[in-house]
Protein backbone atom coordinates (compact mmCIF):
# COMPACT_ATOMS: atom_id res chain seq x y z
CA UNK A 1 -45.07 -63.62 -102.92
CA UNK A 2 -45.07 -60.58 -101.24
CA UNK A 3 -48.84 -58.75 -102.78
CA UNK A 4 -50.69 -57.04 -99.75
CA UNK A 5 -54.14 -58.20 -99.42
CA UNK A 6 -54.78 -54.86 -100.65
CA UNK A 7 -53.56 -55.54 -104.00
CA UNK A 8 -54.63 -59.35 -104.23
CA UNK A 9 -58.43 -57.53 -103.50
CA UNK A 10 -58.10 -55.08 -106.28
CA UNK A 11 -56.19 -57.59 -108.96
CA UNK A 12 -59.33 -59.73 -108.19
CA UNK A 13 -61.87 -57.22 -108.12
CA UNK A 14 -60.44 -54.01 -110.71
CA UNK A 15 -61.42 -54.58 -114.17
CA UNK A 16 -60.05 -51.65 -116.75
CA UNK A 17 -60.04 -48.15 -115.33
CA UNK A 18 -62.65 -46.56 -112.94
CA UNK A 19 -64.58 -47.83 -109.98
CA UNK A 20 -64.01 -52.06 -109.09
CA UNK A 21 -67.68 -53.28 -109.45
CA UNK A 22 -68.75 -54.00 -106.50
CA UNK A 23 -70.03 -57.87 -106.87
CA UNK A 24 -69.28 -58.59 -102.95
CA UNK A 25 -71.81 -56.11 -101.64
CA UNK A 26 -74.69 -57.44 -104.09
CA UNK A 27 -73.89 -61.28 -104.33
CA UNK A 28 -73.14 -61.80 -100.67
CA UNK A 29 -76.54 -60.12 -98.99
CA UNK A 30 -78.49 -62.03 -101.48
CA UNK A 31 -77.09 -65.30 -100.84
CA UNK A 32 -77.24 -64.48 -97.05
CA UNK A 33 -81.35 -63.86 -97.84
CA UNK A 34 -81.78 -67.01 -99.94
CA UNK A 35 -80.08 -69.31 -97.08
CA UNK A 36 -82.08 -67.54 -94.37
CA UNK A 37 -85.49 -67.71 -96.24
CA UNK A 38 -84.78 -71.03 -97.26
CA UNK A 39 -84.17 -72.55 -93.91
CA UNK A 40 -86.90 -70.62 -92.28
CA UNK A 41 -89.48 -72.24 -94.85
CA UNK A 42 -88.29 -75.25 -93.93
CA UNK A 43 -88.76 -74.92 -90.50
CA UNK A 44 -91.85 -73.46 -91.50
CA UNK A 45 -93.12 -76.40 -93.03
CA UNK A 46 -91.25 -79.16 -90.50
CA UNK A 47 -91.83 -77.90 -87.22
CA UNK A 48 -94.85 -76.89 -85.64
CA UNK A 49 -94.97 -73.27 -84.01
CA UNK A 50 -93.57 -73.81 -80.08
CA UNK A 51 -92.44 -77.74 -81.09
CA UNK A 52 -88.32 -78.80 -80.96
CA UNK A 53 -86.62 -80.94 -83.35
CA UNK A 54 -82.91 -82.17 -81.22
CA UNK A 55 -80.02 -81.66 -83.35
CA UNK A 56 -77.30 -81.61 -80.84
CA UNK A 57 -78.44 -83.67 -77.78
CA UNK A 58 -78.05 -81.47 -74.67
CA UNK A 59 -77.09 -78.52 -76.95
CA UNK A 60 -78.76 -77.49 -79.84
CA UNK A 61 -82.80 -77.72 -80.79
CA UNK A 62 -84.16 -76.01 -83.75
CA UNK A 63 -87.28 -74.62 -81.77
CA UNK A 64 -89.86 -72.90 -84.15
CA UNK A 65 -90.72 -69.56 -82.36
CA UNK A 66 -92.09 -66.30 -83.04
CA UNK A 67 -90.42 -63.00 -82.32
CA UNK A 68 -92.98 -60.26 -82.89
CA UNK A 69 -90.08 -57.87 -81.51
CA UNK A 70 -86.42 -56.62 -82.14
CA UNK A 71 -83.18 -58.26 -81.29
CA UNK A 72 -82.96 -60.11 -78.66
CA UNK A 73 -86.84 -60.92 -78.36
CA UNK A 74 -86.66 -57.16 -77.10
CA UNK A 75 -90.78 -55.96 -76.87
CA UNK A 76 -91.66 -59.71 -78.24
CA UNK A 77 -94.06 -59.77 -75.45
CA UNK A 78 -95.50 -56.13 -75.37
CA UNK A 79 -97.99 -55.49 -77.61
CA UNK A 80 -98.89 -52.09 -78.88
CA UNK A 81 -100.78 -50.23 -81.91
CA UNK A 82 -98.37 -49.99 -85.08
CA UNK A 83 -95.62 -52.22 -83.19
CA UNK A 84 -94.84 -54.00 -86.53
CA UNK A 85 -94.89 -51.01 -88.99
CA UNK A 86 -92.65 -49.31 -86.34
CA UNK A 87 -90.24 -51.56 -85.94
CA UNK A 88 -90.11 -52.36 -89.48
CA UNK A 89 -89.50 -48.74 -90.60
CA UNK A 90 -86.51 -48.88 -88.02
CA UNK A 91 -85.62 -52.23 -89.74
CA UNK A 92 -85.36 -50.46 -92.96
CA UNK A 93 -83.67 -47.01 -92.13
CA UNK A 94 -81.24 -48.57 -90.39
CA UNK A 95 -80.85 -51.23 -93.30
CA UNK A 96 -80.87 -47.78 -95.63
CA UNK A 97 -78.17 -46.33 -93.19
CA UNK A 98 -75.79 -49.30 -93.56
CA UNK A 99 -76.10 -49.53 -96.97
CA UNK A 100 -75.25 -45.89 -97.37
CA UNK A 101 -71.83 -46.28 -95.08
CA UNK A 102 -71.05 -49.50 -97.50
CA UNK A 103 -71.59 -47.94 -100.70
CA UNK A 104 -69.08 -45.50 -99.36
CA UNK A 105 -66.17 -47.67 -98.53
CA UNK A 106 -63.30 -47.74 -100.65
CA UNK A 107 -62.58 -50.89 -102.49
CA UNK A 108 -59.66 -51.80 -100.77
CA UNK A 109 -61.43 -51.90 -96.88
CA UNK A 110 -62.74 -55.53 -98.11
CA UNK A 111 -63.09 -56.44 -93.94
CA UNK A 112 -65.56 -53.58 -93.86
CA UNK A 113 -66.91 -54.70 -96.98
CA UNK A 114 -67.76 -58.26 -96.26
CA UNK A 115 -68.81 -56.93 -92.90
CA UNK A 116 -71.43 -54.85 -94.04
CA UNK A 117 -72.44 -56.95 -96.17
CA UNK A 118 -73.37 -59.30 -93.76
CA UNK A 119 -75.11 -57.14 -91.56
CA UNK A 120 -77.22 -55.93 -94.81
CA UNK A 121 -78.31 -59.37 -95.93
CA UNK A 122 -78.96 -60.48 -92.43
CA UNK A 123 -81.08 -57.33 -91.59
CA UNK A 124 -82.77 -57.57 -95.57
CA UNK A 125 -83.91 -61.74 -93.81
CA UNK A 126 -85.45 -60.16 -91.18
CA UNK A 127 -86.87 -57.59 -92.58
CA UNK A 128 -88.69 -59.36 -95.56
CA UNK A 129 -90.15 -62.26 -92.76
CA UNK A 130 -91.72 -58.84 -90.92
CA UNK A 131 -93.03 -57.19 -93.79
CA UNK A 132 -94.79 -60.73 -95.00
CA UNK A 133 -95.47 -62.18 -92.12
CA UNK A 134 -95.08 -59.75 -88.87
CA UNK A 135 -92.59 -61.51 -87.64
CA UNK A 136 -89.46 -63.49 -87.95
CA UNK A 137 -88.75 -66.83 -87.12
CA UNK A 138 -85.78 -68.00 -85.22
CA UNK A 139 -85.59 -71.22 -84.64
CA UNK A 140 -81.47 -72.17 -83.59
CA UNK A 141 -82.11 -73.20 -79.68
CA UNK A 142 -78.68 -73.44 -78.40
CA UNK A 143 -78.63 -74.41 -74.84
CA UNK A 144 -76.73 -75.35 -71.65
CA UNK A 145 -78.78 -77.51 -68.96
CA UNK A 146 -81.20 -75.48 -68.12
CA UNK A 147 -79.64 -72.25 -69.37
CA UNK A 148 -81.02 -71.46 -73.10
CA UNK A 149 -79.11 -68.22 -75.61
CA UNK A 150 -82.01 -66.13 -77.19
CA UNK A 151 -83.45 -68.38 -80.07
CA UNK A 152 -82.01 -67.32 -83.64
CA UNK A 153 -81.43 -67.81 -87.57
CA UNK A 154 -79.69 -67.56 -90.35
CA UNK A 155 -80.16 -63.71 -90.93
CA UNK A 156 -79.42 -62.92 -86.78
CA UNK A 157 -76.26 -65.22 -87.22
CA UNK A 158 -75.26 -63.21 -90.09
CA UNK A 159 -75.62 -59.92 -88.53
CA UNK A 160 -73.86 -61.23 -85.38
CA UNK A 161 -70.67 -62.21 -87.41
CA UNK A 162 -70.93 -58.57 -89.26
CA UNK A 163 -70.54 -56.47 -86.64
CA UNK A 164 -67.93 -58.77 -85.12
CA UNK A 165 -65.89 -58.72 -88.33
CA UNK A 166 -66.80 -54.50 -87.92
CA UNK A 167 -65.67 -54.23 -84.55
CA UNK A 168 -62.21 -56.05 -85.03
CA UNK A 169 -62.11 -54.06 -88.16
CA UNK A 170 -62.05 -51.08 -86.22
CA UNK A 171 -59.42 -52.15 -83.66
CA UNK A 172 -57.17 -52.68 -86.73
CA UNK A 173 -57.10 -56.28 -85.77
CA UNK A 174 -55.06 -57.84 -88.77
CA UNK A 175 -53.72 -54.92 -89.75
CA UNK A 176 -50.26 -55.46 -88.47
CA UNK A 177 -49.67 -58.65 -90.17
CA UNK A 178 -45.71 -59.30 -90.71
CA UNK A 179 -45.17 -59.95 -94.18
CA UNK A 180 -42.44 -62.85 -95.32
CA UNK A 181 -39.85 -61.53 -97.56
């Protein structure tokens, strides 16, 4: 067996002549949106705004918060006129941006590909919770003693795993893979 991921990808994904359909950039956004609105309902329903629910003793809450503001709970506690529009319309150019770059990638960069798709469905999460509701939930506490990471979900945890899978993309990481004879 000696087929190149390259060729395994477009085997699996080139039906007849043409352009491969591009299933993994539609399919894997919208199951990335349908886990992340599905588990933020839930937390939604289960836990009350502010309240903690242990999963992990010591390590890992789900902690129903509010982030009014960008990554990172960046401008979460300022408060200005058109603050959600604004940072919604960023939400969706850059979303628009993204989407652009992936429609352009050839079908063999499947890293990129799964990548950006990712990032898309985990921005497309975000977006739809501050369009409906002005902001998103996170609600993954993970935590150290007394030290506590930026509260998260679904849709963040996708994003963070996109651009990861992006970056080492870019540094050709897996690229120089020995092949067996």
């Amino acid at each position: 067996m000696d087929d190149t991921l390259e060729e395994v990808v477009h085997a699996a994904t080139h039906q007849g002549g043409g352009r491969p359909p591009r299933r993994l950039e539609v399919w894997l956004p919208i199951l990335i949106v349908v886990i992340d609105q599905a588990t933020k309902a839930m937390v939604r329903a289960m836990v009350p705004v502010h309240d903690s629910v242990t999963v992990i003793p010591g390590f890992v809450d789900f902690t129903h918060v509010l982030n009014s503001g960008a990554a990172f709970g960046i401008l979460n506690g300022t408060e200005f006129p058109f603050k959600t529009v604004l940072i919604a319309v960023i939400a969706t150019a850059a979303l628009v941006g993204v989407g652009m770059y992936a429609a352009n990638l050839a079908h063999h960069q499947l890293i990129a590909r799964v990548g950006l798709a990712l990032i898309i469905g985990g921005a497309a999460g975000n977006l739809i919770d501050r369009v409906v509701a002005g902001s998103v939930v996170d609600f993954v506490d993970v935590y150290w003693r007394s030290y506590h990471f930026w509260a998260f979900n679904v849709a963040d945890s996708a994003i963070s795993v996109g651009v990861t899978i992006m970056i080492l993309d870019m540094l050709g990481a897996g690229a120089h893979v020995s092949k067996t004879v």
